[in-house]
C-alpha atoms as a PDB file:
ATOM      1  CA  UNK A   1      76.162 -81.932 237.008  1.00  0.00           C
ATOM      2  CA  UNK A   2      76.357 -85.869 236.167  1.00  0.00           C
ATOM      3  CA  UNK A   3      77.336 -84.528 232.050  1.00  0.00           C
ATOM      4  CA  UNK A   4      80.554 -82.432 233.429  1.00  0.00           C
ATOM      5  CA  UNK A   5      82.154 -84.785 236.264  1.00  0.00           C
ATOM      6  CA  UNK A   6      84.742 -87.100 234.411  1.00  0.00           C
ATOM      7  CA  UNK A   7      85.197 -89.815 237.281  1.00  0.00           C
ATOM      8  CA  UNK A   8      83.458 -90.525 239.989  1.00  0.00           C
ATOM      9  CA  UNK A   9      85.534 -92.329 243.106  1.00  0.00           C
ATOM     10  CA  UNK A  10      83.309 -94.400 245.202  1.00  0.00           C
ATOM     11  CA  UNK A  11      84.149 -96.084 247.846  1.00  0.00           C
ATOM     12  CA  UNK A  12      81.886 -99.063 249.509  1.00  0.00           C
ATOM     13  CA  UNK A  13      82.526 -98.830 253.502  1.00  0.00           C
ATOM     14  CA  UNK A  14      81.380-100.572 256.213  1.00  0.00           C
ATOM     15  CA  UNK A  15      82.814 -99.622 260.112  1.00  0.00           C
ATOM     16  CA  UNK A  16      86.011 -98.539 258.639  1.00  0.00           C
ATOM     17  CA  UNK A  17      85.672 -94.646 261.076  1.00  0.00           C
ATOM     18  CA  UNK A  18      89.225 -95.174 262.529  1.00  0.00           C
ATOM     19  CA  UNK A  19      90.911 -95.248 258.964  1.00  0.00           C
ATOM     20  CA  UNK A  20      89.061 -93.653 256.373  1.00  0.00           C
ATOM     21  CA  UNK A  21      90.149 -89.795 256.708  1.00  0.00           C
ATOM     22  CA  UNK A  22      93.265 -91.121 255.113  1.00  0.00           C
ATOM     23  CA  UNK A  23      91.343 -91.190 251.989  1.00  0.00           C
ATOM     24  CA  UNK A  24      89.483 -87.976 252.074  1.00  0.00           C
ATOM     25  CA  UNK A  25      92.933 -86.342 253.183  1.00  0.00           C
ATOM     26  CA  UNK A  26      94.386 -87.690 249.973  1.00  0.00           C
ATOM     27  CA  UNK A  27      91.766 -86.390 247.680  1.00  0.00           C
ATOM     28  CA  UNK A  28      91.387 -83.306 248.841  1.00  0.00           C
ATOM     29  CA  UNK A  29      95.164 -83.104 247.527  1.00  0.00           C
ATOM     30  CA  UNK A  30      95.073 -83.674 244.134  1.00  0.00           C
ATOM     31  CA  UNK A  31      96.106 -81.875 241.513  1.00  0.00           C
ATOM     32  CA  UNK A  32      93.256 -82.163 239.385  1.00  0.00           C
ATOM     33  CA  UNK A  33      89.078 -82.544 241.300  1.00  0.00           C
ATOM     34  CA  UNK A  34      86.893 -83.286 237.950  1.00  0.00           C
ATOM     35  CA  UNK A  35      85.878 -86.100 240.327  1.00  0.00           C
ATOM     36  CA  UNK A  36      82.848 -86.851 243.452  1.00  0.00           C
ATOM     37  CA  UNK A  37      83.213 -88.658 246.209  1.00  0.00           C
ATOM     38  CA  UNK A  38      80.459 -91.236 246.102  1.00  0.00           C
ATOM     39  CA  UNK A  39      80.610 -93.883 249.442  1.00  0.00           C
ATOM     40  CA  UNK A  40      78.196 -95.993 249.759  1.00  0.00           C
ATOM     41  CA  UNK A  41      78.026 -97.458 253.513  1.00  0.00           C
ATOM     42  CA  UNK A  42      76.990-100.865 254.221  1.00  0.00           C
ATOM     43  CA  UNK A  43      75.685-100.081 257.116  1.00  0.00           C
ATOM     44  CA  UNK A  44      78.308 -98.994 259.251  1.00  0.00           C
ATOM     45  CA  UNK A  45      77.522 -99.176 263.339  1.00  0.00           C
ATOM     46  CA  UNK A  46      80.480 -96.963 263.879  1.00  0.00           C
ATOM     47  CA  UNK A  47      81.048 -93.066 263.611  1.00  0.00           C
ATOM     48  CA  UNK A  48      81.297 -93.176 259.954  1.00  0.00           C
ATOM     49  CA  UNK A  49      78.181 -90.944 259.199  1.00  0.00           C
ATOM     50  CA  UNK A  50      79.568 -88.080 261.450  1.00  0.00           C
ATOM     51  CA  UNK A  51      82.649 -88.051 260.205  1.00  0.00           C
ATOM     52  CA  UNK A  52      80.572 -87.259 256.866  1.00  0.00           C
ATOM     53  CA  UNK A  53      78.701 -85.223 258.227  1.00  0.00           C
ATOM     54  CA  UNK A  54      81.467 -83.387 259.270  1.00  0.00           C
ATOM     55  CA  UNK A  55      83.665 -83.388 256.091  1.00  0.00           C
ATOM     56  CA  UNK A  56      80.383 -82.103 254.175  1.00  0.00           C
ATOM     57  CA  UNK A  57      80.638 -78.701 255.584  1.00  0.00           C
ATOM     58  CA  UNK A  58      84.268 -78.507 254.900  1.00  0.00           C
ATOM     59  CA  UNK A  59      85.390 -76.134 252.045  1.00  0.00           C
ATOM     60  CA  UNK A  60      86.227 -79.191 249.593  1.00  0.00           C
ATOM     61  CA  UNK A  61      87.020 -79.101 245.515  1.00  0.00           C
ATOM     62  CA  UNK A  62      84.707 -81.762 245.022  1.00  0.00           C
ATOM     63  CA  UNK A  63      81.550 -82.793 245.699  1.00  0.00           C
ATOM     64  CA  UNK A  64      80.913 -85.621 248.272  1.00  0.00           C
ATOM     65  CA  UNK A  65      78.105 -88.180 247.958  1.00  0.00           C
ATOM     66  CA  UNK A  66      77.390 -90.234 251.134  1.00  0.00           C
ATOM     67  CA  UNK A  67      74.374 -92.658 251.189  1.00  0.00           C
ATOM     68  CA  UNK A  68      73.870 -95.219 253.771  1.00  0.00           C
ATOM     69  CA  UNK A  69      72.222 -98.514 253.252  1.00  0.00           C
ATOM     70  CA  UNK A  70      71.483-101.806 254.854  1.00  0.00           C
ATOM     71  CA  UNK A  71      74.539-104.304 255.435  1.00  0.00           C
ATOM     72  CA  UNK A  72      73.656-106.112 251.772  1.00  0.00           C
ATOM     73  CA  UNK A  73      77.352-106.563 250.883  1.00  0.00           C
ATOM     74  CA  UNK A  74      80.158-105.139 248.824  1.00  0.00           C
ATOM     75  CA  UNK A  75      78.883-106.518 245.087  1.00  0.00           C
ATOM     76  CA  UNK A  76      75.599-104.544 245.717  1.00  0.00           C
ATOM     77  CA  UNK A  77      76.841-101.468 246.684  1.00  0.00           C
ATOM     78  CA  UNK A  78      78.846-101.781 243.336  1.00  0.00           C
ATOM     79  CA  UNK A  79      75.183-102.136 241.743  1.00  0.00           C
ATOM     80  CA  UNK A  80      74.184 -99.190 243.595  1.00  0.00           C
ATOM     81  CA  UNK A  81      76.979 -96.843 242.596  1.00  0.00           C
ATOM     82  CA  UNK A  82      76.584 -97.849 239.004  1.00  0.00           C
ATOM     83  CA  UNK A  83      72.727 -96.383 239.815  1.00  0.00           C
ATOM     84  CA  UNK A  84      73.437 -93.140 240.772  1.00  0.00           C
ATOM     85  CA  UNK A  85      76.922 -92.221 240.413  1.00  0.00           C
ATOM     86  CA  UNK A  86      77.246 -88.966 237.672  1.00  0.00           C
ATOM     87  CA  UNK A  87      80.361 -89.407 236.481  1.00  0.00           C
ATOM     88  CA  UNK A  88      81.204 -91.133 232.829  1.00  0.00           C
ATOM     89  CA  UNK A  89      84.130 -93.571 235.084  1.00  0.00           C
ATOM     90  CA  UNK A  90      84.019 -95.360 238.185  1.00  0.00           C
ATOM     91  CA  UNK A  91      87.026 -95.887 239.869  1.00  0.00           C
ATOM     92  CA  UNK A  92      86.304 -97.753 242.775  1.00  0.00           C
ATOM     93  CA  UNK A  93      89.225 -96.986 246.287  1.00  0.00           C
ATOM     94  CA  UNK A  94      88.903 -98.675 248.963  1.00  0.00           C
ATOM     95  CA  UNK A  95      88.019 -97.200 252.351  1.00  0.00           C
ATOM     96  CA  UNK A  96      91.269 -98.841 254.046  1.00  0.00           C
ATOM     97  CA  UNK A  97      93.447 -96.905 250.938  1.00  0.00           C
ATOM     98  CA  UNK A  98      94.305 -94.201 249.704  1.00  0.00           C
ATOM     99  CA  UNK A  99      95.741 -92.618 246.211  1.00  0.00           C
ATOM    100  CA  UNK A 100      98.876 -90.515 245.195  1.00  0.00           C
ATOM    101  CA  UNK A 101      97.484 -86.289 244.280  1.00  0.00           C
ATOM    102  CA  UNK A 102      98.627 -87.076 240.781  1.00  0.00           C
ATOM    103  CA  UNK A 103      96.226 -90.053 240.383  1.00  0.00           C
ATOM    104  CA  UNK A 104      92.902 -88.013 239.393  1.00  0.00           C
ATOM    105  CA  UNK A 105      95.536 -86.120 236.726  1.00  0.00           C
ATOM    106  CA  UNK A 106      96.763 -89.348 235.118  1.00  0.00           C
ATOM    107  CA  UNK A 107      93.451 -90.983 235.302  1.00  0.00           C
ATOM    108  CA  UNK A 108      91.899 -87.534 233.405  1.00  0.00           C
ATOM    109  CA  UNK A 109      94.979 -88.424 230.909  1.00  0.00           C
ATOM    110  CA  UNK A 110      94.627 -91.903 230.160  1.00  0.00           C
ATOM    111  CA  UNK A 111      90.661 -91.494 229.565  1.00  0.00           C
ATOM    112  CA  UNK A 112      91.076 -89.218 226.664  1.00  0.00           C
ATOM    113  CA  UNK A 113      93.579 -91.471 224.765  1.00  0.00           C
ATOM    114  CA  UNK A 114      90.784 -93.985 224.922  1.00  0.00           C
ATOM    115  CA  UNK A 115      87.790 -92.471 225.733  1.00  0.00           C
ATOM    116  CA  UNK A 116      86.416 -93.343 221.752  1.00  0.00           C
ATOM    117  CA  UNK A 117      87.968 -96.635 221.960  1.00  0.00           C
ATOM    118  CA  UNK A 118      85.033 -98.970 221.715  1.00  0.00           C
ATOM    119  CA  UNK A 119      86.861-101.853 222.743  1.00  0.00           C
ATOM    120  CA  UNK A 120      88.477-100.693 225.620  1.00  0.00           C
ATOM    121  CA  UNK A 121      86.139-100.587 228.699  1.00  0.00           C
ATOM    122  CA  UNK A 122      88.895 -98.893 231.271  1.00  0.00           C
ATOM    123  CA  UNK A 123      92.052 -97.677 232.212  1.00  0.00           C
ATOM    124  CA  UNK A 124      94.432 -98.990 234.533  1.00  0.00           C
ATOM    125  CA  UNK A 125      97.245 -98.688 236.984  1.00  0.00           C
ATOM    126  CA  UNK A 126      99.182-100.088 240.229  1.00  0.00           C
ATOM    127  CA  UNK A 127      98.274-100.790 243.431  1.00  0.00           C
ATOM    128  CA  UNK A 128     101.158-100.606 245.977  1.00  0.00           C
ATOM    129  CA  UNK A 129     102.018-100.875 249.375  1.00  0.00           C
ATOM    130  CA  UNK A 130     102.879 -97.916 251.529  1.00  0.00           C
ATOM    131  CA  UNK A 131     106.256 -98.649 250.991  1.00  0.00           C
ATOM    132  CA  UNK A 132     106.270 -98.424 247.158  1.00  0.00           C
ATOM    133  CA  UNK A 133     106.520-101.968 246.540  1.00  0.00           C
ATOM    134  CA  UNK A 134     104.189-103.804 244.006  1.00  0.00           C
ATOM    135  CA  UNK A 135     101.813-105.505 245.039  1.00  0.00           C
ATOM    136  CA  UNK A 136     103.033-109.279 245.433  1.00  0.00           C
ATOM    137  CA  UNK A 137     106.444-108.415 244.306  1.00  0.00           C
ATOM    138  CA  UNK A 138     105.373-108.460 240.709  1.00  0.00           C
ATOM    139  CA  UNK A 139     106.149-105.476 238.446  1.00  0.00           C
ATOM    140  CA  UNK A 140     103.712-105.058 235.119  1.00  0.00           C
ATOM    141  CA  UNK A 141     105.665-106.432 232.370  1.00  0.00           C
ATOM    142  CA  UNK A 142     105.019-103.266 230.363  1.00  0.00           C
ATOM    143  CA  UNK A 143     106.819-101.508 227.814  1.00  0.00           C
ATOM    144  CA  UNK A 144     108.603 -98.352 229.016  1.00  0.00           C
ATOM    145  CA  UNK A 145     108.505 -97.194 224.834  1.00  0.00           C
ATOM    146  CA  UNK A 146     105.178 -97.578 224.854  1.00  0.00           C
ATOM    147  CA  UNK A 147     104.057 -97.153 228.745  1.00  0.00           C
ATOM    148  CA  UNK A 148     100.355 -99.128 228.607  1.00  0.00           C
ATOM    149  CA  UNK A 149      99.166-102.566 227.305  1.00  0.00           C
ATOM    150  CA  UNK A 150      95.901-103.321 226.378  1.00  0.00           C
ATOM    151  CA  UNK A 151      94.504-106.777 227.412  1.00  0.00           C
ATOM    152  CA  UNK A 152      91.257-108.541 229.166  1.00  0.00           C
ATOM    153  CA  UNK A 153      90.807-109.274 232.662  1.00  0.00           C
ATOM    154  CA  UNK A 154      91.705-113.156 231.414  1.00  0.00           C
ATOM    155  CA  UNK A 155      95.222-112.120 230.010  1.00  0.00           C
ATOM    156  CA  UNK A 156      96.640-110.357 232.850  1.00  0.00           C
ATOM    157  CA  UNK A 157      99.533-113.234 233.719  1.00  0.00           C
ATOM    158  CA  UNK A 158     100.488-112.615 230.151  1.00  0.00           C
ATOM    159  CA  UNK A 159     101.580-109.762 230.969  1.00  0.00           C
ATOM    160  CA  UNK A 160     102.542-110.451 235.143  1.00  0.00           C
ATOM    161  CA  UNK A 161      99.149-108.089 235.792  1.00  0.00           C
ATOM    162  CA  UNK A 162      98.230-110.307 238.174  1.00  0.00           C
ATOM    163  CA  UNK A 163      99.587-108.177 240.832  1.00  0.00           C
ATOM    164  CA  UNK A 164      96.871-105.878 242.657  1.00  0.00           C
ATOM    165  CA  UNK A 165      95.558-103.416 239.914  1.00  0.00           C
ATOM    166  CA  UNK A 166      93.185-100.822 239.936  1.00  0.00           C
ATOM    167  CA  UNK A 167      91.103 -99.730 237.017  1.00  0.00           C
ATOM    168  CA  UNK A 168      88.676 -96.891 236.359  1.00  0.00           C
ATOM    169  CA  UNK A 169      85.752 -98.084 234.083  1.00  0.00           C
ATOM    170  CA  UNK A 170      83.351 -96.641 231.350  1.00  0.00           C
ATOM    171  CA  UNK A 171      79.891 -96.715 233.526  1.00  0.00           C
ATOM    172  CA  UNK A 172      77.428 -96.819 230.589  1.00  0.00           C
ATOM    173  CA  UNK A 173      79.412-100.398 229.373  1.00  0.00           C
ATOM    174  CA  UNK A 174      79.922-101.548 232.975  1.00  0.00           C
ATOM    175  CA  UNK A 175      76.375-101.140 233.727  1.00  0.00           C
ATOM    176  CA  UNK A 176      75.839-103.864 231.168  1.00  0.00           C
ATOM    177  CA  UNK A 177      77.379-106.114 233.476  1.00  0.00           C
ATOM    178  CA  UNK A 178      76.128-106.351 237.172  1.00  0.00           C
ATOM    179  CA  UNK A 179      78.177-107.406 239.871  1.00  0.00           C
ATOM    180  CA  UNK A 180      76.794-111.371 241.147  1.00  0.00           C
ATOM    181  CA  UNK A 181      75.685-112.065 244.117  1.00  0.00           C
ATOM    182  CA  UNK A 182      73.299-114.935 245.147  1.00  0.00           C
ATOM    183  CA  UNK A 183      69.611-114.159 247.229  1.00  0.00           C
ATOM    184  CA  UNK A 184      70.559-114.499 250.641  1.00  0.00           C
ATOM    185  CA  UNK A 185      74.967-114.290 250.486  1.00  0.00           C
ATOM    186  CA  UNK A 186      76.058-110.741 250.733  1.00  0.00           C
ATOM    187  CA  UNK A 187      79.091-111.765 248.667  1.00  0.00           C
ATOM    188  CA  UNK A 188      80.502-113.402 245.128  1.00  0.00           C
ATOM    189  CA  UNK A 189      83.759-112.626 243.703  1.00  0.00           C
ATOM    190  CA  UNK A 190      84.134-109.375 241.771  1.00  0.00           C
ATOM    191  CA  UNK A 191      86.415-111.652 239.053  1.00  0.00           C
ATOM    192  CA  UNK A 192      83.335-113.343 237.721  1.00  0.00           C
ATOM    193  CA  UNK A 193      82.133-109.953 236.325  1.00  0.00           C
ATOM    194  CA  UNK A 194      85.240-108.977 235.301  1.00  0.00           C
ATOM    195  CA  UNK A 195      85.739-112.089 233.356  1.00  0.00           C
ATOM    196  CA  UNK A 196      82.269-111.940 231.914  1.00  0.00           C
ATOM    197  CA  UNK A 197      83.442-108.309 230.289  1.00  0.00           C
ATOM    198  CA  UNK A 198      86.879-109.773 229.018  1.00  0.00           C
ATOM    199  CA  UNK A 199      84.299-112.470 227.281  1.00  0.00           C
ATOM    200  CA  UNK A 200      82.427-110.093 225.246  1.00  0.00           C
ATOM    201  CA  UNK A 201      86.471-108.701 224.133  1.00  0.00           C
ATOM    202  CA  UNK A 202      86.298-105.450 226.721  1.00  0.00           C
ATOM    203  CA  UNK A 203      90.104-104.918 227.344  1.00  0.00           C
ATOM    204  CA  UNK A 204      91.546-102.200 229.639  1.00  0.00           C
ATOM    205  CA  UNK A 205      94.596-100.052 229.215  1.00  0.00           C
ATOM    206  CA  UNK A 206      96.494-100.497 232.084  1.00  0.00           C
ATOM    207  CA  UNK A 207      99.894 -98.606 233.353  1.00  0.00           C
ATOM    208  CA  UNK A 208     102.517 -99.729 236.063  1.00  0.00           C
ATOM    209  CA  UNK A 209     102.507 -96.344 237.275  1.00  0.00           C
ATOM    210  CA  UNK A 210     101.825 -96.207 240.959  1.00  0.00           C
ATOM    211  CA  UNK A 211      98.498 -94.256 242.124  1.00  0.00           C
ATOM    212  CA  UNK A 212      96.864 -96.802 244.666  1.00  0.00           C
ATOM    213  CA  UNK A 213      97.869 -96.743 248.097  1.00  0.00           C
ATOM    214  CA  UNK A 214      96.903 -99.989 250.290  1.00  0.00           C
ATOM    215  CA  UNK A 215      97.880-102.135 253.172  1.00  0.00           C
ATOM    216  CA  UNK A 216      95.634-105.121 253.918  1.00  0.00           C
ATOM    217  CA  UNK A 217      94.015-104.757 257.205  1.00  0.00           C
ATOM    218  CA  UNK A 218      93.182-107.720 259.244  1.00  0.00           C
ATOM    219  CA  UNK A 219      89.507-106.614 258.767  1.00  0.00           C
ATOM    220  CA  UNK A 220      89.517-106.434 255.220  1.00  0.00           C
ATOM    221  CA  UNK A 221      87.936-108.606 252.795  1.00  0.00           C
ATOM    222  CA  UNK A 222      90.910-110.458 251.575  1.00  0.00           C
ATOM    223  CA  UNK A 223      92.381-111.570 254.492  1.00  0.00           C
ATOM    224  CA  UNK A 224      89.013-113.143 255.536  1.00  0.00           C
ATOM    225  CA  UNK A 225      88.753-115.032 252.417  1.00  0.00           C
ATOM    226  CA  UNK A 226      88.056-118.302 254.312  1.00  0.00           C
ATOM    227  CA  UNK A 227      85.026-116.486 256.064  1.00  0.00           C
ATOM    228  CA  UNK A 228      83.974-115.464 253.185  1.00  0.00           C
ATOM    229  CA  UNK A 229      84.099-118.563 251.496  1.00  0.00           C
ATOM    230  CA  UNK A 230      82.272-120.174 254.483  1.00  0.00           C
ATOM    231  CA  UNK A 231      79.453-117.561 254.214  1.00  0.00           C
ATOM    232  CA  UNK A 232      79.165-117.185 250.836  1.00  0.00           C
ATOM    233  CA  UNK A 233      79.309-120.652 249.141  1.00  0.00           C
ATOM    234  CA  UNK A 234      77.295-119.935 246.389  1.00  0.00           C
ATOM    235  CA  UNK A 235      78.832-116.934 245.584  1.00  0.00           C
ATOM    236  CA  UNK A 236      82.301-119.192 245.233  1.00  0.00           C
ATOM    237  CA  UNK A 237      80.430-121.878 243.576  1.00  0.00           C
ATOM    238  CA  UNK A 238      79.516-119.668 240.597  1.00  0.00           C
ATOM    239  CA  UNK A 239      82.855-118.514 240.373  1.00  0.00           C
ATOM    240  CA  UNK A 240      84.124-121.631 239.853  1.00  0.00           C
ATOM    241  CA  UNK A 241      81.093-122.653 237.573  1.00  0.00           C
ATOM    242  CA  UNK A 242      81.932-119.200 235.644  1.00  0.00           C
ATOM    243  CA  UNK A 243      85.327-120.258 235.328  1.00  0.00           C
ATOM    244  CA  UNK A 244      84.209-123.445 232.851  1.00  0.00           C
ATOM    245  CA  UNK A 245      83.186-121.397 230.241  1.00  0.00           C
ATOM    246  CA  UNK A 246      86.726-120.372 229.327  1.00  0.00           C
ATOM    247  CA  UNK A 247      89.670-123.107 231.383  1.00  0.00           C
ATOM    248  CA  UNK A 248      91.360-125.093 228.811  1.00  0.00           C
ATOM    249  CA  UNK A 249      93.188-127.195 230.923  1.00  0.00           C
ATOM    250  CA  UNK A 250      91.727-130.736 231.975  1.00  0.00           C
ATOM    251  CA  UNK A 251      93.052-130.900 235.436  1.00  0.00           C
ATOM    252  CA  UNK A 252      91.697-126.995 236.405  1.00  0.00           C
ATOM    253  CA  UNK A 253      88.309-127.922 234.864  1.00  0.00           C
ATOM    254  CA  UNK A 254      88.116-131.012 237.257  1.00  0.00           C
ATOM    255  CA  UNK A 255      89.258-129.107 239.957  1.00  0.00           C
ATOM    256  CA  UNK A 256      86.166-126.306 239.621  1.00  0.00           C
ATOM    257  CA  UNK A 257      83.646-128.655 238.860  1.00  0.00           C
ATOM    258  CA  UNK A 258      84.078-130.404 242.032  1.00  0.00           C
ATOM    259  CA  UNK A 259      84.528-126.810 243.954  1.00  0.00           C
ATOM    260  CA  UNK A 260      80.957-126.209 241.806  1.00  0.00           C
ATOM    261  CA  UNK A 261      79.432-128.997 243.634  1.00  0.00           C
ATOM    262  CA  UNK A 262      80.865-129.078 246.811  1.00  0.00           C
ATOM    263  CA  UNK A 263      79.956-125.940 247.574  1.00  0.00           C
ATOM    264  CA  UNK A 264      76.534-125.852 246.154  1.00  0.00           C
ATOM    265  CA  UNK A 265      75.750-129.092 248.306  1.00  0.00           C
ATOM    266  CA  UNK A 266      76.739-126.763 251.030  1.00  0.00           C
ATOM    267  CA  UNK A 267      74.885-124.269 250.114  1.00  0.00           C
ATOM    268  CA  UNK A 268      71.958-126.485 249.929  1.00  0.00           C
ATOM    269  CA  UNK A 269      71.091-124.926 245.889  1.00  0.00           C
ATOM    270  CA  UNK A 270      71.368-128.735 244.540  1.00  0.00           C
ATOM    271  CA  UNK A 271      69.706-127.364 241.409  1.00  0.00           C
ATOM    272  CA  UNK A 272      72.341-124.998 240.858  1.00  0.00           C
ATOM    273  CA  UNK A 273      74.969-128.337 240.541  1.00  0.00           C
ATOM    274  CA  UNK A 274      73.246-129.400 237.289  1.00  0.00           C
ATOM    275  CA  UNK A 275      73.475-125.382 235.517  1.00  0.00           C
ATOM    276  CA  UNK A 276      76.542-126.130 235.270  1.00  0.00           C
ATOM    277  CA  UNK A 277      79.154-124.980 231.890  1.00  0.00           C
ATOM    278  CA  UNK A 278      80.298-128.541 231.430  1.00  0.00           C
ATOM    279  CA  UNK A 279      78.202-130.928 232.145  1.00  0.00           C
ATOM    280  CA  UNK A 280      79.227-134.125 231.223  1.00  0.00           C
ATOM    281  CA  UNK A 281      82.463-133.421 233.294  1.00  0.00           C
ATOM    282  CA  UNK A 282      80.386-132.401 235.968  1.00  0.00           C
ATOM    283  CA  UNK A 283      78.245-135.915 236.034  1.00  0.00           C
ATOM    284  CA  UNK A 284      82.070-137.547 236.189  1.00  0.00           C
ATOM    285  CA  UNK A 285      82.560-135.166 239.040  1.00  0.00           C
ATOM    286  CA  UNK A 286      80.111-135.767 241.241  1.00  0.00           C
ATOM    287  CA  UNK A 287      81.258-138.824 243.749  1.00  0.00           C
ATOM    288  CA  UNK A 288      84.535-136.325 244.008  1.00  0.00           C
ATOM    289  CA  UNK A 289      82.884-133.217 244.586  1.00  0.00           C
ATOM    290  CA  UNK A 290      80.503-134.753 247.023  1.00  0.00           C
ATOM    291  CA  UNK A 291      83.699-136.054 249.115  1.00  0.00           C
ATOM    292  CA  UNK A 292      84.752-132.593 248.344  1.00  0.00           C
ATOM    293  CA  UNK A 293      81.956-131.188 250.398  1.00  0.00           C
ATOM    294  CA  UNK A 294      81.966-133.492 253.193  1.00  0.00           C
ATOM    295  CA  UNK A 295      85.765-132.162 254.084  1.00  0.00           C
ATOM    296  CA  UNK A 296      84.814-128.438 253.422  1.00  0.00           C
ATOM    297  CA  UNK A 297      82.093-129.176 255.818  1.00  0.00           C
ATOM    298  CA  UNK A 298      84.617-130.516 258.493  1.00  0.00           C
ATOM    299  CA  UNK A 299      86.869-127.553 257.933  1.00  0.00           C
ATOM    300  CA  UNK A 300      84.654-124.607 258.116  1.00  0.00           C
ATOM    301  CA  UNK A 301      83.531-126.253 261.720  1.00  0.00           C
ATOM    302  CA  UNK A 302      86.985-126.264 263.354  1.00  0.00           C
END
């Protein structure tokens, strides 16, 4: 089976019952099902498994993979896909979104214009809002002549990719770079993987088509970025340490050493302060970022 699916869709989940049969309803409408359904849930104390259950005896195109695990976090459960997913991509949707029933056809199309391409690691597209509108307003400043640029994770503004993107990736390459997370956090910021891969010269193809349904729940990840922040401060601080290895600019390389230290004083991993990617600025940091952490500290109690 794993040498004949092309793509397999996983989606991490965790108590999201009430929303995600929008999902299944849109794959089991597309055009094209050389695809599995792997969903990992984190967890979930809601009805989440019956609704699997449930969908599992349904006469479906494609196969679904549901496999439940502890409440370790959304970068794991990207670990854990990598594991045991059997398709060659992983194109990872959201269990608050949804995709268009062309979006498995154009995927299938994009992959064989690059599928020998050593230096590209994925293919990419748009993520919009119900409505059709980009994400953040910005449109891809692509080429209709052409219709796809190829660039790293770390030239997106180049190219106004900075708006919400999604990307299906070559597995056997992306297992090569696991997604962070620090003992004892159940979260880091999927960019410091990403811009680990651009490092080594991975690029992705990416399209502005639109194939990637989402609206931002008040439950989701990104709209409790401060929570996250507060309960995941060394998964921040190596994001910001990450970021030194490649910031050219004085002022931004300031700025994330003392986010560095702050919050690894707050996370109490003092050790970690002195790994990091620029040290001498770091030892001119320190007074600031210690000041740093002392305000954090009075902001994530109020």
């Amino acid at each position: 089976m794993k040498n004949n699916i092309l793509i397999t869709i996983f989606t991490p989940t965790y108590n999201r019952g009430y929303i995600i049969e929008n999902l299944y309803k849109s794959l089991k409408t597309q055009i094209s099902n050389n695809f599995e359904w792997l969903v990992i849930d984190d967890g979930s104390t809601d009805n989440t498994e019956e609704l699997f259950k449930k969908w599992n005896r349904e006469d479906n195109k494609f196969n679904i993979r549901y496999v439940k695990t502890d409440n370790n976090g959304k970068p794991r459960a990207i670990n854990k896909a990598l594991e045991i997913a059997n398709g060659r991509y992983l194109f990872m949707v959201d269990s608050d979104d949804h995709i268009t029933n062309d979006a498995i056809l154009k995927i299938e199309k994009w992959i064989s214009e690059i599928d020998d391409k050593e230096d590209i690691i994925a293919v990419g597209a748009a993520r919009v809002y119900p409505d059709g509108k980009y994400i953040k307003g910005i449109e891809p400043n692509i080429d209709d002549r052409i219709g796809y640029i190829d660039a790293t994770n770390l030239e997106r503004k180049n190219y106004n990719l900075d708006a919400d993107m999604c990307e299906a990736y070559k597995i056997d390459i992306l297992k090569r770079f696991p997604f962070e997370v620090w003992d004892g956090e159940k979260f880091a910021p999927e960019e410091i993987t990403l811009n680990e891969i651009a490092l080594h010269g991975y690029k992705v193809r990416w399209h502005k088509d639109k194939i990637y349904i989402c609206d931002y729940l008040d439950d989701g990840l990104t709209k409790g970025s401060w929570n996250l922040l507060k309960s995941n401060p060394m998964g921040y601080a190596m994001l910001y340490n990450h970021k030194l290895k490649f910031t050219k600019s004085l002022s931004e390389r300031f700025n994330y050493c003392c986010q560095h230290i702050a919050l690894s004083i707050i996370g109490k991993q003092y050790n970690y302060i002195f790994k990091s990617n620029a040290k001498l600025l770091m030892l001119l940091s320190l007074p600031f970022g210690y000041m740093l952490s002392l305000r954090r500290k009075k902001q994530f109690n109020t």
